[in-house]
PDB file of N, CA and C in Angstrom:
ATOM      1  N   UNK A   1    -123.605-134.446-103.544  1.00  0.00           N
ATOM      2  CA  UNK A   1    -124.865-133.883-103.964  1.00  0.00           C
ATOM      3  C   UNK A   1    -125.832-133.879-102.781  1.00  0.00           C
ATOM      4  N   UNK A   2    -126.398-132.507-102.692  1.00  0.00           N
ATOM      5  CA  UNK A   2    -127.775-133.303-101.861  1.00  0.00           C
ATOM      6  C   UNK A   2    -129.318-132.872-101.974  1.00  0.00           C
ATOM      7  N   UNK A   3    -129.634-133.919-101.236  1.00  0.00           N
ATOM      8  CA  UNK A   3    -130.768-134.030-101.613  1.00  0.00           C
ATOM      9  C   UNK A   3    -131.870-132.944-100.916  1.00  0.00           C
ATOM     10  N   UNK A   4    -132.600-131.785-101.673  1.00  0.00           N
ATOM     11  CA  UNK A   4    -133.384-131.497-101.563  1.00  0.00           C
ATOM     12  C   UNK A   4    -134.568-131.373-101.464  1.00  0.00           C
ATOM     13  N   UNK A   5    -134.655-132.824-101.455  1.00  0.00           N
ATOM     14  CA  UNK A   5    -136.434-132.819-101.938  1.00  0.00           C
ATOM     15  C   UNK A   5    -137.596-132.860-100.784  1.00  0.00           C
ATOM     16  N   UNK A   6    -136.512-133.120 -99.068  1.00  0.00           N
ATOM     17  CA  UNK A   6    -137.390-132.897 -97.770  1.00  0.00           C
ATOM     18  C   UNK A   6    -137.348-131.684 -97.380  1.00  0.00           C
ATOM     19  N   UNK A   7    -136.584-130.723 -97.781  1.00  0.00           N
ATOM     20  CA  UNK A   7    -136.287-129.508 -97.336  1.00  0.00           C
ATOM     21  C   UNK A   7    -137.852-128.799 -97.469  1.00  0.00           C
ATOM     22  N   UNK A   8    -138.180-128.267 -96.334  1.00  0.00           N
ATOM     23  CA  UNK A   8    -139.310-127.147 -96.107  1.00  0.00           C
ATOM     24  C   UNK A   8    -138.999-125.628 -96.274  1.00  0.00           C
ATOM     25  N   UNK A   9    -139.651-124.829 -97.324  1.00  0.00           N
ATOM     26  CA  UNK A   9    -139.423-123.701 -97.272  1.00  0.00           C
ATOM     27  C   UNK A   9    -139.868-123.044 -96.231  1.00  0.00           C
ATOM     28  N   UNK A  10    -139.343-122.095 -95.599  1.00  0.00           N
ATOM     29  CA  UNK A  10    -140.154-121.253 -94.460  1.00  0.00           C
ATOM     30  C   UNK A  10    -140.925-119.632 -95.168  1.00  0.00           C
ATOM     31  N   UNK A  11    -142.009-120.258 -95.272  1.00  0.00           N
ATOM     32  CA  UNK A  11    -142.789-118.818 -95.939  1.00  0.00           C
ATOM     33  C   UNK A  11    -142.367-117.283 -95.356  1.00  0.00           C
ATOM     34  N   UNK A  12    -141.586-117.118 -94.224  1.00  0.00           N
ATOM     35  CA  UNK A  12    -141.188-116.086 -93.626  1.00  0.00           C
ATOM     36  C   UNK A  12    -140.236-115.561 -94.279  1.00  0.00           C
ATOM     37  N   UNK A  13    -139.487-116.225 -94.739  1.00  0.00           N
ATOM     38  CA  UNK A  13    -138.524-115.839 -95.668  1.00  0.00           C
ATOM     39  C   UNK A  13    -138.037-115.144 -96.297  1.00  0.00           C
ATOM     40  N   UNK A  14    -139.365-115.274 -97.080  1.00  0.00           N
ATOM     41  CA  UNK A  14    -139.513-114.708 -98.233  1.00  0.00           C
ATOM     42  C   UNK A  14    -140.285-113.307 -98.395  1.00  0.00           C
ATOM     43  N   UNK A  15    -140.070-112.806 -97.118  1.00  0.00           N
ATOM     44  CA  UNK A  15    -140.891-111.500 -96.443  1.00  0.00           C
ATOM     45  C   UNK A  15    -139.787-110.819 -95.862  1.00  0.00           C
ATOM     46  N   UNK A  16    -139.335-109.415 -97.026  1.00  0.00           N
ATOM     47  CA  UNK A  16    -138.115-108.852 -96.473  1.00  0.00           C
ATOM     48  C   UNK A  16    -138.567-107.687 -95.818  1.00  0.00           C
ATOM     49  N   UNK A  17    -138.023-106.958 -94.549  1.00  0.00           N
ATOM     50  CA  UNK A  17    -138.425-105.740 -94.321  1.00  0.00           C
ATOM     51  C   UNK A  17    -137.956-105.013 -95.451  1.00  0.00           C
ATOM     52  N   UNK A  18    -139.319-103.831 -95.527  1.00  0.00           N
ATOM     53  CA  UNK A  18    -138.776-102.798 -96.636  1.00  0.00           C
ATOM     54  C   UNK A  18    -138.100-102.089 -96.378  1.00  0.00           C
ATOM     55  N   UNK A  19    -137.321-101.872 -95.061  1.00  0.00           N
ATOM     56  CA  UNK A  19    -136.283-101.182 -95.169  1.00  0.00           C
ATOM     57  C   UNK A  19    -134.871-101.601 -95.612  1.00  0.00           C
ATOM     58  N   UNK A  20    -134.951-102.912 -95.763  1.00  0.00           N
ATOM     59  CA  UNK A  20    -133.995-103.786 -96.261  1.00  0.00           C
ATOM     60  C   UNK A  20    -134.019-103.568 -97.750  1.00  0.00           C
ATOM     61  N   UNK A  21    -134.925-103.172 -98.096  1.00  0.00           N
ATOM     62  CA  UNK A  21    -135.133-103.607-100.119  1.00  0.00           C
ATOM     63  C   UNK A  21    -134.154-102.578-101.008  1.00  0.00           C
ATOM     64  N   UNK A  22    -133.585-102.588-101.365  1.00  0.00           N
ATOM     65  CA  UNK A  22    -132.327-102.330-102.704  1.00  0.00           C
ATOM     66  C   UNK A  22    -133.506-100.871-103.601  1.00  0.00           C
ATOM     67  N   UNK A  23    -134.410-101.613-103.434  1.00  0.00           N
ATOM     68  CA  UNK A  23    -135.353-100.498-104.355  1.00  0.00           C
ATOM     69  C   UNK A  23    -136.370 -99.765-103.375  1.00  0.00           C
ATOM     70  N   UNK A  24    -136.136 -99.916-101.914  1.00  0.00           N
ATOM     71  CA  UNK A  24    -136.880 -99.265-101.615  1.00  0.00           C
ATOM     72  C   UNK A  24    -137.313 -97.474-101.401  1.00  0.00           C
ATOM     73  N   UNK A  25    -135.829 -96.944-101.729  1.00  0.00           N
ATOM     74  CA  UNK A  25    -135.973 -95.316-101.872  1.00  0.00           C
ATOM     75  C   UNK A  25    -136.879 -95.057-103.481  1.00  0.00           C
ATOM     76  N   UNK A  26    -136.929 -95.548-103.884  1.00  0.00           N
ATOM     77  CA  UNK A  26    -137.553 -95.558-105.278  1.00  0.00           C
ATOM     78  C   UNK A  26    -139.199 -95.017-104.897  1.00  0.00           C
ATOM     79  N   UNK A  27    -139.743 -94.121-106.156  1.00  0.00           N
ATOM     80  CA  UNK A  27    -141.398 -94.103-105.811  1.00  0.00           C
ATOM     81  C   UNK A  27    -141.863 -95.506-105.957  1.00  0.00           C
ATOM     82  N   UNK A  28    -143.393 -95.143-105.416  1.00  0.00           N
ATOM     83  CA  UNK A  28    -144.264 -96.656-105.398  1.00  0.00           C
ATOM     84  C   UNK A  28    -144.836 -96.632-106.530  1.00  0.00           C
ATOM     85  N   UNK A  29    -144.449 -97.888-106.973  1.00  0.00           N
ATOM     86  CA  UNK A  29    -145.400 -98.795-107.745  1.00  0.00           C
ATOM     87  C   UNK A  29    -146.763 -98.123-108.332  1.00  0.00           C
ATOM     88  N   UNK A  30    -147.585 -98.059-108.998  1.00  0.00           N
ATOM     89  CA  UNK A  30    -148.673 -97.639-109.515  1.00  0.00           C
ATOM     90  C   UNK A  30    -149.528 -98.917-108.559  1.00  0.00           C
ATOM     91  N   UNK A  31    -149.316-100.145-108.566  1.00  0.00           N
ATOM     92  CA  UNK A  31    -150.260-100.620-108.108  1.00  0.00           C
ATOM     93  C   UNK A  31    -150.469-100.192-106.430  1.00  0.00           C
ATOM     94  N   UNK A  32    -149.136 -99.934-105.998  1.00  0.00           N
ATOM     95  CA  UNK A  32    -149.322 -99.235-104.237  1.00  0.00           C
ATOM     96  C   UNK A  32    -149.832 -98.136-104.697  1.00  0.00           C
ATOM     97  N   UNK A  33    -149.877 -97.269-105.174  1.00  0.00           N
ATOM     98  CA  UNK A  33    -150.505 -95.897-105.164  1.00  0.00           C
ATOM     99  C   UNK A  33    -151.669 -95.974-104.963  1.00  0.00           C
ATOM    100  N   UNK A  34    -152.666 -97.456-106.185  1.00  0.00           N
ATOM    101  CA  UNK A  34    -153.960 -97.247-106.393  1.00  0.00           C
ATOM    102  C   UNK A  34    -154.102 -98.042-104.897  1.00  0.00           C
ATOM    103  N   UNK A  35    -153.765 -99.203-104.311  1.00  0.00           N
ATOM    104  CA  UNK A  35    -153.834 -99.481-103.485  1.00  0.00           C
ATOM    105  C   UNK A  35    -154.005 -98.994-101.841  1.00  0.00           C
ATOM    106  N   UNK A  36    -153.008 -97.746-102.318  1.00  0.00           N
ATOM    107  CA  UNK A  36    -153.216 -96.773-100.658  1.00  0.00           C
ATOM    108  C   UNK A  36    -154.009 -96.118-101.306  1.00  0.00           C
ATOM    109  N   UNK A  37    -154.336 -95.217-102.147  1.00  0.00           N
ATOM    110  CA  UNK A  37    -155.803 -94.648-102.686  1.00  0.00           C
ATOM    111  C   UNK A  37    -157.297 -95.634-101.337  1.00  0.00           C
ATOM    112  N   UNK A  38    -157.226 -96.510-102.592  1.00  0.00           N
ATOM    113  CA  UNK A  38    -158.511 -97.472-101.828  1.00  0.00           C
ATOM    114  C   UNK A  38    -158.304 -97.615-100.145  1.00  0.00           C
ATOM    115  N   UNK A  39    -157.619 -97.863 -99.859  1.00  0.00           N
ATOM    116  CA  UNK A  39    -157.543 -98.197 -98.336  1.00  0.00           C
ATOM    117  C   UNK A  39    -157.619 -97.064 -97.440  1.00  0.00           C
ATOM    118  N   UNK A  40    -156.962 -95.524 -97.889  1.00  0.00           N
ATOM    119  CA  UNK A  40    -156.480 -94.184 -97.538  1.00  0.00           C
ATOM    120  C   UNK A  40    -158.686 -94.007 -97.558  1.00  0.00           C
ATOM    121  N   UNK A  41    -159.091 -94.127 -99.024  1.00  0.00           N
ATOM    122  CA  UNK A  41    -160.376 -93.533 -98.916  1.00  0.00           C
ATOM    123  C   UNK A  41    -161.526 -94.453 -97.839  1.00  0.00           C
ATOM    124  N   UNK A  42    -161.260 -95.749 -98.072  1.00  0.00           N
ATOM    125  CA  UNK A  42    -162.301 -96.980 -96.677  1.00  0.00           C
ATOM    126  C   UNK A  42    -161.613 -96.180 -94.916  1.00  0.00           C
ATOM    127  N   UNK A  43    -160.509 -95.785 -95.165  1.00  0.00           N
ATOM    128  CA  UNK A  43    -159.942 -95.393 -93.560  1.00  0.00           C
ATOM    129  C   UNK A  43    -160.414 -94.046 -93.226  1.00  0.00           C
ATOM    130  N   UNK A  44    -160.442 -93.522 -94.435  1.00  0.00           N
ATOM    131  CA  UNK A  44    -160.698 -91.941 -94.089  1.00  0.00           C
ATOM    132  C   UNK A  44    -159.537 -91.670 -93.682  1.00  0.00           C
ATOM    133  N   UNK A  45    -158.538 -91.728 -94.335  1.00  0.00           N
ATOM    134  CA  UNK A  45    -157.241 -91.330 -93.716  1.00  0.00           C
ATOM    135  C   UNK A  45    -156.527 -90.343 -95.164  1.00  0.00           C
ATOM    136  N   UNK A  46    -155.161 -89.715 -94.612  1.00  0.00           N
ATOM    137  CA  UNK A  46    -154.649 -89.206 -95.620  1.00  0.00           C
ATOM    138  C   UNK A  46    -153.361 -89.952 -96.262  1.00  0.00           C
ATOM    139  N   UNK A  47    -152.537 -89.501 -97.073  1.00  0.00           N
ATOM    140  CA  UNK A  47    -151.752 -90.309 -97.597  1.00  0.00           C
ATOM    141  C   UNK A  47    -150.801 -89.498 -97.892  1.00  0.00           C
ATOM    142  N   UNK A  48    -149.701 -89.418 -97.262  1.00  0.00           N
ATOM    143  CA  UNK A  48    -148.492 -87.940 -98.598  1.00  0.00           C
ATOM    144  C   UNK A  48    -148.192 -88.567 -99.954  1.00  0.00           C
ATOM    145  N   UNK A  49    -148.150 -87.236-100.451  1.00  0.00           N
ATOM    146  CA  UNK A  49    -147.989 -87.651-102.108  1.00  0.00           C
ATOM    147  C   UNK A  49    -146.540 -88.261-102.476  1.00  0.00           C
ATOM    148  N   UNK A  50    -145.256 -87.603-101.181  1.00  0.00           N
ATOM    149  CA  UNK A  50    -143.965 -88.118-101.736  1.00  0.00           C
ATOM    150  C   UNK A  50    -143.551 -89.363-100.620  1.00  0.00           C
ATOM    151  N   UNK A  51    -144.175 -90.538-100.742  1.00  0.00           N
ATOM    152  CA  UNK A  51    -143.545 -91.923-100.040  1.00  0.00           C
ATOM    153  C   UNK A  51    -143.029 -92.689-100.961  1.00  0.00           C
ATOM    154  N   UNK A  52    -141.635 -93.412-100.350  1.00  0.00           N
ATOM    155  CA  UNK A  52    -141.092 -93.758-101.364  1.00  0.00           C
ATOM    156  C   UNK A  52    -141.712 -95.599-101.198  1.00  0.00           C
ATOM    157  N   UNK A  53    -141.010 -96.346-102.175  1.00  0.00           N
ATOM    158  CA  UNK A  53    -141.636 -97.518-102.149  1.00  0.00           C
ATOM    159  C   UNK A  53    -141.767 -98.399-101.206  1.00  0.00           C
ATOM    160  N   UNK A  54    -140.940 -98.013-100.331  1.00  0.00           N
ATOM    161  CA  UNK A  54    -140.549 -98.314 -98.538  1.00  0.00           C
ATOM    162  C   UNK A  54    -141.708 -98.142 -97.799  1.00  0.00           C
ATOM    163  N   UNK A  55    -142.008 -97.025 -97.575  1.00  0.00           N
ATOM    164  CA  UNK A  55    -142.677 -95.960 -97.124  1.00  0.00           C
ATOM    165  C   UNK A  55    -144.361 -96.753 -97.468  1.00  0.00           C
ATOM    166  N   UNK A  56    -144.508 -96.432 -99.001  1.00  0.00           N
ATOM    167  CA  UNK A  56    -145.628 -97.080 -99.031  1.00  0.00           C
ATOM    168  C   UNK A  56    -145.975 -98.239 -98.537  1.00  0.00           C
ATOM    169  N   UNK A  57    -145.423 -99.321 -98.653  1.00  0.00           N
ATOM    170  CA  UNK A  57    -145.650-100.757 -98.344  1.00  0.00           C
ATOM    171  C   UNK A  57    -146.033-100.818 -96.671  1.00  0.00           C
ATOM    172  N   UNK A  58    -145.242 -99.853 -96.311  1.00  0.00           N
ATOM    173  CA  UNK A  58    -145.548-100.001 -94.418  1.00  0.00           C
ATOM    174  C   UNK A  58    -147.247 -99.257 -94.048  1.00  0.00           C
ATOM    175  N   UNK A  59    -147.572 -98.259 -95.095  1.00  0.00           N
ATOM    176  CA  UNK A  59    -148.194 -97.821 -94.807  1.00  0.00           C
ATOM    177  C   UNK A  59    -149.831 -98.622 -95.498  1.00  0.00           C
ATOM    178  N   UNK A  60    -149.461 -99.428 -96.286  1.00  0.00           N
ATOM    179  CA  UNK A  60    -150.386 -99.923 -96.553  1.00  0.00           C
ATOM    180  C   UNK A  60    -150.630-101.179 -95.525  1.00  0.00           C
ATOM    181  N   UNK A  61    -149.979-101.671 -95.149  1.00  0.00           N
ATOM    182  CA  UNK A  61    -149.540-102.700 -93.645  1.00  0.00           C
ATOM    183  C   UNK A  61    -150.701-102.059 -92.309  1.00  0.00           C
ATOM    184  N   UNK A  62    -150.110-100.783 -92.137  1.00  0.00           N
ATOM    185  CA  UNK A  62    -151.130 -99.949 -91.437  1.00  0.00           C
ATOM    186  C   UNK A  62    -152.413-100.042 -91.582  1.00  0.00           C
ATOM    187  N   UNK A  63    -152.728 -99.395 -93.090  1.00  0.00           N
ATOM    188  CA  UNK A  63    -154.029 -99.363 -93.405  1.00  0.00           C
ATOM    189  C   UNK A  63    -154.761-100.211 -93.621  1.00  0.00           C
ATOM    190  N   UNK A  64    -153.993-101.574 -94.139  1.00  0.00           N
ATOM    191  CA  UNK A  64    -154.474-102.946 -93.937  1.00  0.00           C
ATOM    192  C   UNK A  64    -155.319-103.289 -92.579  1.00  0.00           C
ATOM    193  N   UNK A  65    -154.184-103.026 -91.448  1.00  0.00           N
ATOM    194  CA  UNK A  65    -154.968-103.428 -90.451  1.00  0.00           C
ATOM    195  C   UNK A  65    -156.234-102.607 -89.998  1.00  0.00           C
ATOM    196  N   UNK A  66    -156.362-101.115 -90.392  1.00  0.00           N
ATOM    197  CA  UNK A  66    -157.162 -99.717 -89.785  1.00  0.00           C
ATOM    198  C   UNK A  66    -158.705-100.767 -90.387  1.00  0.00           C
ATOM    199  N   UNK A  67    -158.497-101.120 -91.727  1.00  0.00           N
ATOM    200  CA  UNK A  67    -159.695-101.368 -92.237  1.00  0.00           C
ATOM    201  C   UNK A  67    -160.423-102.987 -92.552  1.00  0.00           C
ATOM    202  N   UNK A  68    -159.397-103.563 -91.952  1.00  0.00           N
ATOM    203  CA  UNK A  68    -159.406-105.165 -91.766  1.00  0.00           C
ATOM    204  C   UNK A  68    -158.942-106.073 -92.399  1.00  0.00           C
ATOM    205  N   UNK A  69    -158.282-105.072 -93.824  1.00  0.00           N
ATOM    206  CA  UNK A  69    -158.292-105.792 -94.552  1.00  0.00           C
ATOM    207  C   UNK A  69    -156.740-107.268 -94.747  1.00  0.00           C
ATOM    208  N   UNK A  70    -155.982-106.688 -93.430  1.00  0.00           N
ATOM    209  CA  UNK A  70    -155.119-106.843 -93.511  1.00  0.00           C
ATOM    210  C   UNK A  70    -154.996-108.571 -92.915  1.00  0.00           C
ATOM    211  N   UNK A  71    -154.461-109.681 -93.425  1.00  0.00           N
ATOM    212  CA  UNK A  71    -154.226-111.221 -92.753  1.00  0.00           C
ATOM    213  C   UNK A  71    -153.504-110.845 -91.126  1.00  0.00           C
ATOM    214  N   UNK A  72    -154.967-111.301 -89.903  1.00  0.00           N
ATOM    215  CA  UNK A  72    -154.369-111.123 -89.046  1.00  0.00           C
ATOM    216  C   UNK A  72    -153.098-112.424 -88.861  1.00  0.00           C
ATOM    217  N   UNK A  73    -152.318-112.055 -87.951  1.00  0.00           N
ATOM    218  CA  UNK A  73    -151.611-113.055 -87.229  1.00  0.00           C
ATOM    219  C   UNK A  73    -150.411-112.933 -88.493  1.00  0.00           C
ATOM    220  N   UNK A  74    -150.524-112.726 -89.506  1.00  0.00           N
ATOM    221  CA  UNK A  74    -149.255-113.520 -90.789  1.00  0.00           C
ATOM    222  C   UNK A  74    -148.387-112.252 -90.870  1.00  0.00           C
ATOM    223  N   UNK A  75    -148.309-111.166 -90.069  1.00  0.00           N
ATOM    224  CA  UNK A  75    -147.352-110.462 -89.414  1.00  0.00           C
ATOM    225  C   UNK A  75    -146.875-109.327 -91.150  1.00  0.00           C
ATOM    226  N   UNK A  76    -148.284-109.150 -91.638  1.00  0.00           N
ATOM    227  CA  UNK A  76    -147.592-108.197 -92.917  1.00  0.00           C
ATOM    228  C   UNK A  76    -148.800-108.467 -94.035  1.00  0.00           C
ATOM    229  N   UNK A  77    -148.810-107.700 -95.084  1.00  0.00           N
ATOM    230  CA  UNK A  77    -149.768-107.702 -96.168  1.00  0.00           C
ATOM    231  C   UNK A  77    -150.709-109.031 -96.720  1.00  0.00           C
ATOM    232  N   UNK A  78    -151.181-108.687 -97.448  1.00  0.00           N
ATOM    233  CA  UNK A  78    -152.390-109.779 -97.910  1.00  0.00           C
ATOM    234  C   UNK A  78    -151.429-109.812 -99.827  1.00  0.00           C
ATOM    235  N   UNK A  79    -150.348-110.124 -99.560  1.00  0.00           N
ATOM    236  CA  UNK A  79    -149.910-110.398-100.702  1.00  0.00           C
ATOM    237  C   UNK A  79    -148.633-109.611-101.662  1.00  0.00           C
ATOM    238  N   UNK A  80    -148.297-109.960-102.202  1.00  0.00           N
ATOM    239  CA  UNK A  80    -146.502-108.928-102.423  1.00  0.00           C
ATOM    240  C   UNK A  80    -146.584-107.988-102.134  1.00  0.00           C
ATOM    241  N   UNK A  81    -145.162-107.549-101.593  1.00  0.00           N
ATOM    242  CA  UNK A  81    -145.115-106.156-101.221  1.00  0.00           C
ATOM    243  C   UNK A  81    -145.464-105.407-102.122  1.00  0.00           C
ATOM    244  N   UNK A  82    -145.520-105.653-103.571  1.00  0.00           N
ATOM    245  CA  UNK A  82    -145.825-104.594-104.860  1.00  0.00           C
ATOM    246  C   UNK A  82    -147.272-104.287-104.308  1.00  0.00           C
ATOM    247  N   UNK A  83    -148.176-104.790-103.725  1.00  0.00           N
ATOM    248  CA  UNK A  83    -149.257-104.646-103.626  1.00  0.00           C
ATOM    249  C   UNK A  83    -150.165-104.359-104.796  1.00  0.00           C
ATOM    250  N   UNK A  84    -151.269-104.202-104.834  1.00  0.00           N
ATOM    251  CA  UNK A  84    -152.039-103.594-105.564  1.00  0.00           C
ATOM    252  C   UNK A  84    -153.240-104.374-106.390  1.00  0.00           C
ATOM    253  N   UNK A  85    -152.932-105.588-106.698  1.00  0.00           N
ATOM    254  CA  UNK A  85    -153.717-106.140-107.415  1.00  0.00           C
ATOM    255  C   UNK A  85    -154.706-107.284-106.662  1.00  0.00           C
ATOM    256  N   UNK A  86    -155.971-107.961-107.839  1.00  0.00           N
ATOM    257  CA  UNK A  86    -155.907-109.492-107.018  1.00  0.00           C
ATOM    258  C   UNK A  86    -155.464-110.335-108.124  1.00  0.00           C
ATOM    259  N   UNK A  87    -155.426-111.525-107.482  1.00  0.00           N
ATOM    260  CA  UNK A  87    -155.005-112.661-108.497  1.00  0.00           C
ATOM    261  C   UNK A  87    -155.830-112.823-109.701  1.00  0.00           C
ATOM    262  N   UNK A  88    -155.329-112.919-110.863  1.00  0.00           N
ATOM    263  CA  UNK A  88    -156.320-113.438-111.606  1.00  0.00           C
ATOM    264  C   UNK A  88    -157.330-114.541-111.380  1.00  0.00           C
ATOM    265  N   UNK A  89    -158.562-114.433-111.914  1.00  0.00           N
ATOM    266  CA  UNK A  89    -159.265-116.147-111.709  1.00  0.00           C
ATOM    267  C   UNK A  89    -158.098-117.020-112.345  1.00  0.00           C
ATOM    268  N   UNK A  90    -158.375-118.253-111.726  1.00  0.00           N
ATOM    269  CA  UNK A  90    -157.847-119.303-112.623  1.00  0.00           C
ATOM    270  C   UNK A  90    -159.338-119.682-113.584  1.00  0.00           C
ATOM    271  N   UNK A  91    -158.770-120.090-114.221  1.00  0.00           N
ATOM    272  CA  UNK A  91    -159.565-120.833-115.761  1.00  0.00           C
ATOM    273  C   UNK A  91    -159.379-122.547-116.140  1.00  0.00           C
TER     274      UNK A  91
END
């Protein structure tokens, strides 16, 4: 048996390129859509209507950084690749 309980996860990990993702030819998400919406309209930028879920996620990566919104240094989004939302409050 062993013991797991010193083992450190590496948060990198768990950050796949989207060109790697099983679902990434698929359209995006409703929450990436509204998500590159908002970021596409703060950038003044455009957006094509046919990116697939791949596609989107990189481009919101982009636009992340165009408009600041993006975590410098942590090498990728401010939160799942699904993007789109914020956390609920906690209660």
């Amino acid at each position: 048996m062993t013991d797991r309980s010193n083992d450190q996860a590496d948060p990198r990990g768990a950050i796949k390129d989207p060109d790697e993702w099983v679902t990434g030819d698929e359209p995006p998400t409703a929450a990436q859509e509204s998500y590159l919406a908002t970021l596409a309209r703060e950038a003044d930028a455009e957006v094509p209507d046919d990116l697939t879920k791949a596609e989107a996620s990189k481009r919101i990566d982009e636009l992340q950084e165009e408009t600041g919104r993006g975590v410098s240094g942590a090498g990728g989004g401010a939160g799942p690749r699904g993007r789109g939302g914020s956390p609920s409050p906690r209660r």
